[in-house]
PDB file of N, CA and C in Angstrom:
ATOM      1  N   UNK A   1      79.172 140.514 105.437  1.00  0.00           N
ATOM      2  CA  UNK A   1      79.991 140.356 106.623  1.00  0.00           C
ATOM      3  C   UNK A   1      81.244 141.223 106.482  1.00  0.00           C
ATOM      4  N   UNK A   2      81.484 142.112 107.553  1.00  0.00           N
ATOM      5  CA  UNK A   2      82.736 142.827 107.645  1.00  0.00           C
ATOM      6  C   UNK A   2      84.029 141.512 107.746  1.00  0.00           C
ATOM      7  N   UNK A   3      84.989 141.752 106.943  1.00  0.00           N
ATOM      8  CA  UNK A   3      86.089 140.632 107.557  1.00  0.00           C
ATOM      9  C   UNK A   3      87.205 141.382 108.194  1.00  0.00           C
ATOM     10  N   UNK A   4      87.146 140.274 108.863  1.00  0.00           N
ATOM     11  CA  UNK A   4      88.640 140.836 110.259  1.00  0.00           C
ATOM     12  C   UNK A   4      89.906 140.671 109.615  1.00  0.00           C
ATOM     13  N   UNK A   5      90.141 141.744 110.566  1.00  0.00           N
ATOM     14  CA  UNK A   5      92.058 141.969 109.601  1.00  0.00           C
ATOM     15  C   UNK A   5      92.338 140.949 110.632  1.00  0.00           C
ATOM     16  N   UNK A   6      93.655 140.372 109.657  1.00  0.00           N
ATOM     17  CA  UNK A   6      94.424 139.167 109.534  1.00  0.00           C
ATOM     18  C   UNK A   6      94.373 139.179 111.311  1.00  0.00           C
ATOM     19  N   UNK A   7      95.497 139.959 111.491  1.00  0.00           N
ATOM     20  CA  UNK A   7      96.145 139.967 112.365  1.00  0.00           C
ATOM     21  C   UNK A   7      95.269 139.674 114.143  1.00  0.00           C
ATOM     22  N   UNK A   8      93.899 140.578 113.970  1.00  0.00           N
ATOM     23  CA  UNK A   8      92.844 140.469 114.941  1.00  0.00           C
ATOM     24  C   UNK A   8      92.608 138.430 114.829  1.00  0.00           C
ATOM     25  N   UNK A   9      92.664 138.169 113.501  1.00  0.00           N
ATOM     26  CA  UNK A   9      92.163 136.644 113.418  1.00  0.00           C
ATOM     27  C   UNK A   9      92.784 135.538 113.729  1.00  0.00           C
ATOM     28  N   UNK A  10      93.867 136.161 113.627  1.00  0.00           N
ATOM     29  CA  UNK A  10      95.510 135.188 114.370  1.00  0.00           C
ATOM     30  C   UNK A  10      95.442 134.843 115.780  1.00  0.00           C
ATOM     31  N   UNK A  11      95.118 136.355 116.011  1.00  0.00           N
ATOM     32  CA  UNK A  11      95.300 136.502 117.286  1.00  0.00           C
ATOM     33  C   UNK A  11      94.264 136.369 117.956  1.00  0.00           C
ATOM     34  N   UNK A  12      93.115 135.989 117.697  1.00  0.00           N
ATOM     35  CA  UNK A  12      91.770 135.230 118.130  1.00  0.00           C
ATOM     36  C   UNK A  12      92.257 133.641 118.217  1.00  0.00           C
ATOM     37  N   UNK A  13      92.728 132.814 117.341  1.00  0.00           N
ATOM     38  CA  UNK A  13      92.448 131.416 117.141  1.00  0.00           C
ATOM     39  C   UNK A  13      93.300 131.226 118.068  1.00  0.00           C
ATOM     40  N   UNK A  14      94.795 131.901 118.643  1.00  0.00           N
ATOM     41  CA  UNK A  14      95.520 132.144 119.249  1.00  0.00           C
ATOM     42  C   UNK A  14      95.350 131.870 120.493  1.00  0.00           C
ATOM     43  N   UNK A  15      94.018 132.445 120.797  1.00  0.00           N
ATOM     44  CA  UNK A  15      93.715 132.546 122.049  1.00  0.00           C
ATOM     45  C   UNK A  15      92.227 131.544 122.285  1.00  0.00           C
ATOM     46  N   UNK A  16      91.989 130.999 121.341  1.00  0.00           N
ATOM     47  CA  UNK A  16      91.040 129.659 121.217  1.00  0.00           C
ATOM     48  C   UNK A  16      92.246 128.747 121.334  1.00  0.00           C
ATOM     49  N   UNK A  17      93.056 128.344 120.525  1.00  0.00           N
ATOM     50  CA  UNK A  17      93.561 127.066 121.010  1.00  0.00           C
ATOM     51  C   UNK A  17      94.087 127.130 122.570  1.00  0.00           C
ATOM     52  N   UNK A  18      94.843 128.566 122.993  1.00  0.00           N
ATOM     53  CA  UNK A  18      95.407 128.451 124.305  1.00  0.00           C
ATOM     54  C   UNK A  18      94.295 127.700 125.410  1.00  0.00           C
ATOM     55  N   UNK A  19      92.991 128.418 125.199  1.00  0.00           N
ATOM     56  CA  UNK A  19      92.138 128.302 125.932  1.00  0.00           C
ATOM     57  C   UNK A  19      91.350 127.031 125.847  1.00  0.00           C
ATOM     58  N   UNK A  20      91.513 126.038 124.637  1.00  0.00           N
ATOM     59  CA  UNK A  20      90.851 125.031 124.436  1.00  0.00           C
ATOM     60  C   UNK A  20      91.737 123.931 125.328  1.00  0.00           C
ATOM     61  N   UNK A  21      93.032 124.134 124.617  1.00  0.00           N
ATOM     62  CA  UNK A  21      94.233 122.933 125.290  1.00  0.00           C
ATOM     63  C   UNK A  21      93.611 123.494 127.106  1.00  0.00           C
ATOM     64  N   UNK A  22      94.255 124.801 127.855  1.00  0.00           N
ATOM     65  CA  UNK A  22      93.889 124.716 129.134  1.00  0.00           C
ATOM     66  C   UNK A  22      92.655 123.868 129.543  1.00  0.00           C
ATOM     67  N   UNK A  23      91.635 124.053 128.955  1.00  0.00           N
ATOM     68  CA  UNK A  23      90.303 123.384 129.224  1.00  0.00           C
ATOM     69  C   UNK A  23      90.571 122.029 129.392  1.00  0.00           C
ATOM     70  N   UNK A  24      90.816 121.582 128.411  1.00  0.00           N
ATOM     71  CA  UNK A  24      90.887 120.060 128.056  1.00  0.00           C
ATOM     72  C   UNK A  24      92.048 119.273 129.179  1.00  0.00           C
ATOM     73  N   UNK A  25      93.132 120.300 129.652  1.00  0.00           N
ATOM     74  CA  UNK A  25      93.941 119.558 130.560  1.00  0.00           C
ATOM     75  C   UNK A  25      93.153 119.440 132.061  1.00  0.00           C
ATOM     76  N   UNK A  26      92.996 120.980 132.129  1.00  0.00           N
ATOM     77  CA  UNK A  26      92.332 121.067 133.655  1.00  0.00           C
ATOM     78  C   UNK A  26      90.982 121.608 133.422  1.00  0.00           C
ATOM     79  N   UNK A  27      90.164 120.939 133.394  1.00  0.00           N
ATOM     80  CA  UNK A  27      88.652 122.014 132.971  1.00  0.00           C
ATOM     81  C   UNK A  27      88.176 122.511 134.293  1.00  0.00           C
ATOM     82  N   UNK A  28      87.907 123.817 134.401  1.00  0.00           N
ATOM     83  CA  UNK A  28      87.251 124.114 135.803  1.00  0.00           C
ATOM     84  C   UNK A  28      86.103 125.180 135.092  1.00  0.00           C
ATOM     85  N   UNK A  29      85.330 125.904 136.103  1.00  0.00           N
ATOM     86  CA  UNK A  29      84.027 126.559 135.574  1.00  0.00           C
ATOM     87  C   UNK A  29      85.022 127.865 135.003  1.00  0.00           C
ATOM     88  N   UNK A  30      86.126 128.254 135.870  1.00  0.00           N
ATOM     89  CA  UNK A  30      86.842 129.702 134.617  1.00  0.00           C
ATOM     90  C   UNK A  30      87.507 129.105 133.039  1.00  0.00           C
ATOM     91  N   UNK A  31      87.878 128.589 132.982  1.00  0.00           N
ATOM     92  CA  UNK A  31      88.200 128.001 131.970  1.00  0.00           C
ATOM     93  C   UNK A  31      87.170 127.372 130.978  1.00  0.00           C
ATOM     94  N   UNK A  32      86.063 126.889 131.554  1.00  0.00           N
ATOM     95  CA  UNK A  32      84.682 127.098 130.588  1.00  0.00           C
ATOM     96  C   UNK A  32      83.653 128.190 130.308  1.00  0.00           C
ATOM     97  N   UNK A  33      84.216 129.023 131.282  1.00  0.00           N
ATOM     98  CA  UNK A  33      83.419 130.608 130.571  1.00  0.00           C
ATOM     99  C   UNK A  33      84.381 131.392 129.626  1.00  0.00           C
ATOM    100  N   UNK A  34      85.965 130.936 129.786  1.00  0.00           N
ATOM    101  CA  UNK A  34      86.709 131.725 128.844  1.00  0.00           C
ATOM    102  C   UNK A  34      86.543 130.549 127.497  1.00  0.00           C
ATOM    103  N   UNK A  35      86.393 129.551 127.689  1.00  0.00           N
ATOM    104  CA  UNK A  35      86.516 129.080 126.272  1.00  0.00           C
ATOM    105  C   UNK A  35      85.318 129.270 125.476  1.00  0.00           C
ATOM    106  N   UNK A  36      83.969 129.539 126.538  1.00  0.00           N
ATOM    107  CA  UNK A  36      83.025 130.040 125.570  1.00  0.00           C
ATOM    108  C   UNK A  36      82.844 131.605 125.497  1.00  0.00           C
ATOM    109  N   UNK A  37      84.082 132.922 125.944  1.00  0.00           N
ATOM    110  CA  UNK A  37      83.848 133.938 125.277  1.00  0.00           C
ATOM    111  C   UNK A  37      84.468 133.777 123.987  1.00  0.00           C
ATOM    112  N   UNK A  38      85.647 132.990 124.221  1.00  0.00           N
ATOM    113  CA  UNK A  38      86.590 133.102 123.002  1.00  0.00           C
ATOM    114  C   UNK A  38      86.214 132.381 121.734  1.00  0.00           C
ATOM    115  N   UNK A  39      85.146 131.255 122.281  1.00  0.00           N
ATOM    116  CA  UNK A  39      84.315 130.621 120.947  1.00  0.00           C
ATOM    117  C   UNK A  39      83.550 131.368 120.488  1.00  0.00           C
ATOM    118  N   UNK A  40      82.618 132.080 121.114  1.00  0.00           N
ATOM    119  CA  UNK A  40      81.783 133.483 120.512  1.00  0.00           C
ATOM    120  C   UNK A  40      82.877 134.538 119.972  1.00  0.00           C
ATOM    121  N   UNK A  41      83.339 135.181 120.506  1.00  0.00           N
ATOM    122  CA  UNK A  41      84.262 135.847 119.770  1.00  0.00           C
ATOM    123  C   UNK A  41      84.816 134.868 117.815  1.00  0.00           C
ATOM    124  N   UNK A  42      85.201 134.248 118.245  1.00  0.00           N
ATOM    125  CA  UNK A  42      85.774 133.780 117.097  1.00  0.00           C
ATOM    126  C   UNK A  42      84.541 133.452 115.730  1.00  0.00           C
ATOM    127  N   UNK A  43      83.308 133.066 116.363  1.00  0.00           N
ATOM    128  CA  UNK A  43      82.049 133.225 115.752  1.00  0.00           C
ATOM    129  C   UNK A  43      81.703 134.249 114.947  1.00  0.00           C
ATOM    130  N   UNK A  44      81.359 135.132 115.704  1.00  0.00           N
ATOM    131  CA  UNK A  44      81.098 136.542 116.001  1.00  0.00           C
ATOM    132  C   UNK A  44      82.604 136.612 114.396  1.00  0.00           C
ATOM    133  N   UNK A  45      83.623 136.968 114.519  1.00  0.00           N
ATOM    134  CA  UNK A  45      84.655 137.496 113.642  1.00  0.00           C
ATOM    135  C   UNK A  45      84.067 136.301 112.045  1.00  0.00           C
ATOM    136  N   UNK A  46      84.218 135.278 112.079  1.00  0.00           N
ATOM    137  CA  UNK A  46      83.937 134.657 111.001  1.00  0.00           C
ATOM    138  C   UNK A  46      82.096 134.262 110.501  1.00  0.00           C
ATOM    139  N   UNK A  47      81.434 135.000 110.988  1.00  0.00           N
ATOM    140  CA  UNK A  47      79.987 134.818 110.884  1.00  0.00           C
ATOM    141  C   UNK A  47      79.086 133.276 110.689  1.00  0.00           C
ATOM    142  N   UNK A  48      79.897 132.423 112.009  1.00  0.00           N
ATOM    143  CA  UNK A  48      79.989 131.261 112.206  1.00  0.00           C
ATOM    144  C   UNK A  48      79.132 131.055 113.395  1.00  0.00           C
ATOM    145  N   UNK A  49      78.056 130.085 113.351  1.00  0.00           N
ATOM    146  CA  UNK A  49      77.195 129.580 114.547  1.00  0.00           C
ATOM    147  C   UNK A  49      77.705 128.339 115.285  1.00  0.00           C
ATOM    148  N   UNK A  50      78.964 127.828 114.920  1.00  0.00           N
ATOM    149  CA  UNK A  50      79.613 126.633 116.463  1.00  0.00           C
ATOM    150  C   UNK A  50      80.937 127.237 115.979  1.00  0.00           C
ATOM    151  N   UNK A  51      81.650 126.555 116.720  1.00  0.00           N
ATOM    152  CA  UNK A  51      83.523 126.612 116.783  1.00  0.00           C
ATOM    153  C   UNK A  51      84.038 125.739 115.223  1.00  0.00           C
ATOM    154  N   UNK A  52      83.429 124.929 115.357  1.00  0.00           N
ATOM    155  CA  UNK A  52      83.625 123.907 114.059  1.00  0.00           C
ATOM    156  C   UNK A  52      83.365 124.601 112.444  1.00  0.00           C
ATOM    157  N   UNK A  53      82.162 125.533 112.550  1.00  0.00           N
ATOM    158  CA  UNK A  53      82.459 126.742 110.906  1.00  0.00           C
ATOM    159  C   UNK A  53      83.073 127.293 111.202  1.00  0.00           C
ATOM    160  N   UNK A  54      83.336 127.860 112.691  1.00  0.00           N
ATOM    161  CA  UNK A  54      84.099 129.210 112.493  1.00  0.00           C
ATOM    162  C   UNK A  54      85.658 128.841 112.389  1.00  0.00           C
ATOM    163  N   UNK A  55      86.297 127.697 112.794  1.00  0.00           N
ATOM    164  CA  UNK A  55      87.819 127.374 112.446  1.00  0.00           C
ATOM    165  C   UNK A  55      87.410 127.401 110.875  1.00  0.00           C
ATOM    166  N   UNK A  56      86.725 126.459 110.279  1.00  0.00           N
ATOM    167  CA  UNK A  56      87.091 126.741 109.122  1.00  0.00           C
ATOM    168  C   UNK A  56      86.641 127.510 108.049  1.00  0.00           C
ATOM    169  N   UNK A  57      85.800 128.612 108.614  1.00  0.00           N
ATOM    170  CA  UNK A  57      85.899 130.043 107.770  1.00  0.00           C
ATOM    171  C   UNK A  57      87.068 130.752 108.243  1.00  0.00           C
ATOM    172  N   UNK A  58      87.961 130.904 108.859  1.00  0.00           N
ATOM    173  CA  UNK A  58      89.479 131.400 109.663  1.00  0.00           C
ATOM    174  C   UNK A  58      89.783 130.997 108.901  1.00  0.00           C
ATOM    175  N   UNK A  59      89.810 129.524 108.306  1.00  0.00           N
ATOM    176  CA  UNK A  59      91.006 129.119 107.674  1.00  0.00           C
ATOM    177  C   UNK A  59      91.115 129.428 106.253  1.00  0.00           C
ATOM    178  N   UNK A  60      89.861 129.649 105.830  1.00  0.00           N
ATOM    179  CA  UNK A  60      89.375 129.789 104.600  1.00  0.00           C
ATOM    180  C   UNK A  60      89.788 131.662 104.479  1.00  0.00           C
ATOM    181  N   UNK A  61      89.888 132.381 105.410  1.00  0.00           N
ATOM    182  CA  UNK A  61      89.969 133.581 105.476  1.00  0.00           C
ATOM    183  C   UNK A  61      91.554 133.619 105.474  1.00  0.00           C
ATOM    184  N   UNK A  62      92.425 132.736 106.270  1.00  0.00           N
ATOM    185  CA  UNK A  62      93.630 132.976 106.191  1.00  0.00           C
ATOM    186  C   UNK A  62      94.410 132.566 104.896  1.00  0.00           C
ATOM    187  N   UNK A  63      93.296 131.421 104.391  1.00  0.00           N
ATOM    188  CA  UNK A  63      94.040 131.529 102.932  1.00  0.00           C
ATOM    189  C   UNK A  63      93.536 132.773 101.711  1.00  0.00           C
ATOM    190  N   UNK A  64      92.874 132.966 102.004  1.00  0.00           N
ATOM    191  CA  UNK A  64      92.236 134.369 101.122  1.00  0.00           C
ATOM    192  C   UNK A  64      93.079 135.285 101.709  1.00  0.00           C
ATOM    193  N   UNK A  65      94.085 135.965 102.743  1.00  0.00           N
ATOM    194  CA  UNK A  65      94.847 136.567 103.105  1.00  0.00           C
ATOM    195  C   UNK A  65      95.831 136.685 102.567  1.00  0.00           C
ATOM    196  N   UNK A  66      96.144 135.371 102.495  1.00  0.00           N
ATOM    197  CA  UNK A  66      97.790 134.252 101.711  1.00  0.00           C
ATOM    198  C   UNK A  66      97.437 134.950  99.849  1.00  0.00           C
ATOM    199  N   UNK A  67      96.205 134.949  99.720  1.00  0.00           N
ATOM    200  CA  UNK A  67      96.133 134.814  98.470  1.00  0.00           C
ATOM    201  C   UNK A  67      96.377 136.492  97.806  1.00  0.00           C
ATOM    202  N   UNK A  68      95.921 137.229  98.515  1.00  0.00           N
ATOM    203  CA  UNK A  68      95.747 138.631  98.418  1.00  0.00           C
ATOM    204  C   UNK A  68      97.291 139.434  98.649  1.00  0.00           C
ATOM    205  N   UNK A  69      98.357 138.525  99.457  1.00  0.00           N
ATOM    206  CA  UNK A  69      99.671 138.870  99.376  1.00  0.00           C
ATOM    207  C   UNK A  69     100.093 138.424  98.065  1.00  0.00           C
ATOM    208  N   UNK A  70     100.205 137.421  98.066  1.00  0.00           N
ATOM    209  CA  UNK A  70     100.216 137.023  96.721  1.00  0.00           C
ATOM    210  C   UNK A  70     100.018 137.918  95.529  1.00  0.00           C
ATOM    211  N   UNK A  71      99.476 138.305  95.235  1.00  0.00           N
ATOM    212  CA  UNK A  71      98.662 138.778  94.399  1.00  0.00           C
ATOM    213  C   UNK A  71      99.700 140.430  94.402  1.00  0.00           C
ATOM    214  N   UNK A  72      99.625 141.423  95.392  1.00  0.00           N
ATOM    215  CA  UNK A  72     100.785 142.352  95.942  1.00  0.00           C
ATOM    216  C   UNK A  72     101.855 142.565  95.162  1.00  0.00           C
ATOM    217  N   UNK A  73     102.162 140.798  96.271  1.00  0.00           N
ATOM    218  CA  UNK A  73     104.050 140.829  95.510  1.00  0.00           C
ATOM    219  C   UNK A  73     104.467 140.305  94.152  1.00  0.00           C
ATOM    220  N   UNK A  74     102.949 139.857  93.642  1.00  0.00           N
ATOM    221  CA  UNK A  74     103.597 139.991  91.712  1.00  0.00           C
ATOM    222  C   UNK A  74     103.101 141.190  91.119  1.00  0.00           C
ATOM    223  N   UNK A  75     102.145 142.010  91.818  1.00  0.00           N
ATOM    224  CA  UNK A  75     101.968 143.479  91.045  1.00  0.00           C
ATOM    225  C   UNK A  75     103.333 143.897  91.219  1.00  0.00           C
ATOM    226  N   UNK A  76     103.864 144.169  92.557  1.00  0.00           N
ATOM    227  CA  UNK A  76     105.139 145.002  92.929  1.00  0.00           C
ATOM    228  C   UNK A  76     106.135 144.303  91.876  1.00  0.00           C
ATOM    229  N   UNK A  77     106.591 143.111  92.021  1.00  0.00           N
ATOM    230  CA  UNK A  77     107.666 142.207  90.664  1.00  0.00           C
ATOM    231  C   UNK A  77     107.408 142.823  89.597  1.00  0.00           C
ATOM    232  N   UNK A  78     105.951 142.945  89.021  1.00  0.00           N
ATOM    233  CA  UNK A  78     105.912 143.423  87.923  1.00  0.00           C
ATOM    234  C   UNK A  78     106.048 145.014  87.499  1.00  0.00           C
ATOM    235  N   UNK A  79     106.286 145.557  88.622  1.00  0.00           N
ATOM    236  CA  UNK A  79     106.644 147.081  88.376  1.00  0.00           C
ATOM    237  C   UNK A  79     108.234 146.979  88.504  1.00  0.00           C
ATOM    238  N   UNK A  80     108.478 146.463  89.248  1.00  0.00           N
ATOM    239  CA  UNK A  80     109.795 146.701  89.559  1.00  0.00           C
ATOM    240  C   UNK A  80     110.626 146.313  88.202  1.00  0.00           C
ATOM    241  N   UNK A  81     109.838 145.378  87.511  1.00  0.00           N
ATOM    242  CA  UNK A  81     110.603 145.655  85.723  1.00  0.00           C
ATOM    243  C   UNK A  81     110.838 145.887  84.466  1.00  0.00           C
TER     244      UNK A  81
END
């Protein structure tokens, strides 16, 4: 699986929760075709078959993100002395 830069993945879930909360307040038929592009989409990015793996391969991806900065800013610390 190709993984999505951070930032594309932010800004996916971003636009799943916007679109989930709208749904859930006012559900109409546009608001259930956008919440199921944006659930495929978000699928589709985490190689996830419902909404329910794919939040938590995101999340699992955003901590592997977390972890990989990490990782950065003690190489850089450790040059810097």
């Amino acid at each position: 699986m190709i993984l999505p830069a951070e930032r594309e993945l932010r800004s996916v879930l971003a636009r799943f929760a916007d679109t989930r909360i709208e749904h859930d307040v006012r559900p109409t038929g546009r608001t259930s075709r956008a919440l199921d592009d944006v659930t495929y989409t978000l699928c589709v990015m985490t190689g996830s078959r419902t909404a329910e793996q794919a939040l938590l391969a995101a999340d699992d991806l955003l901590e592997q993100f977390g972890a990989d900065r990490e990782d950065v800013t003690q190489a850089d610390e450790t040059l810097a002395a």
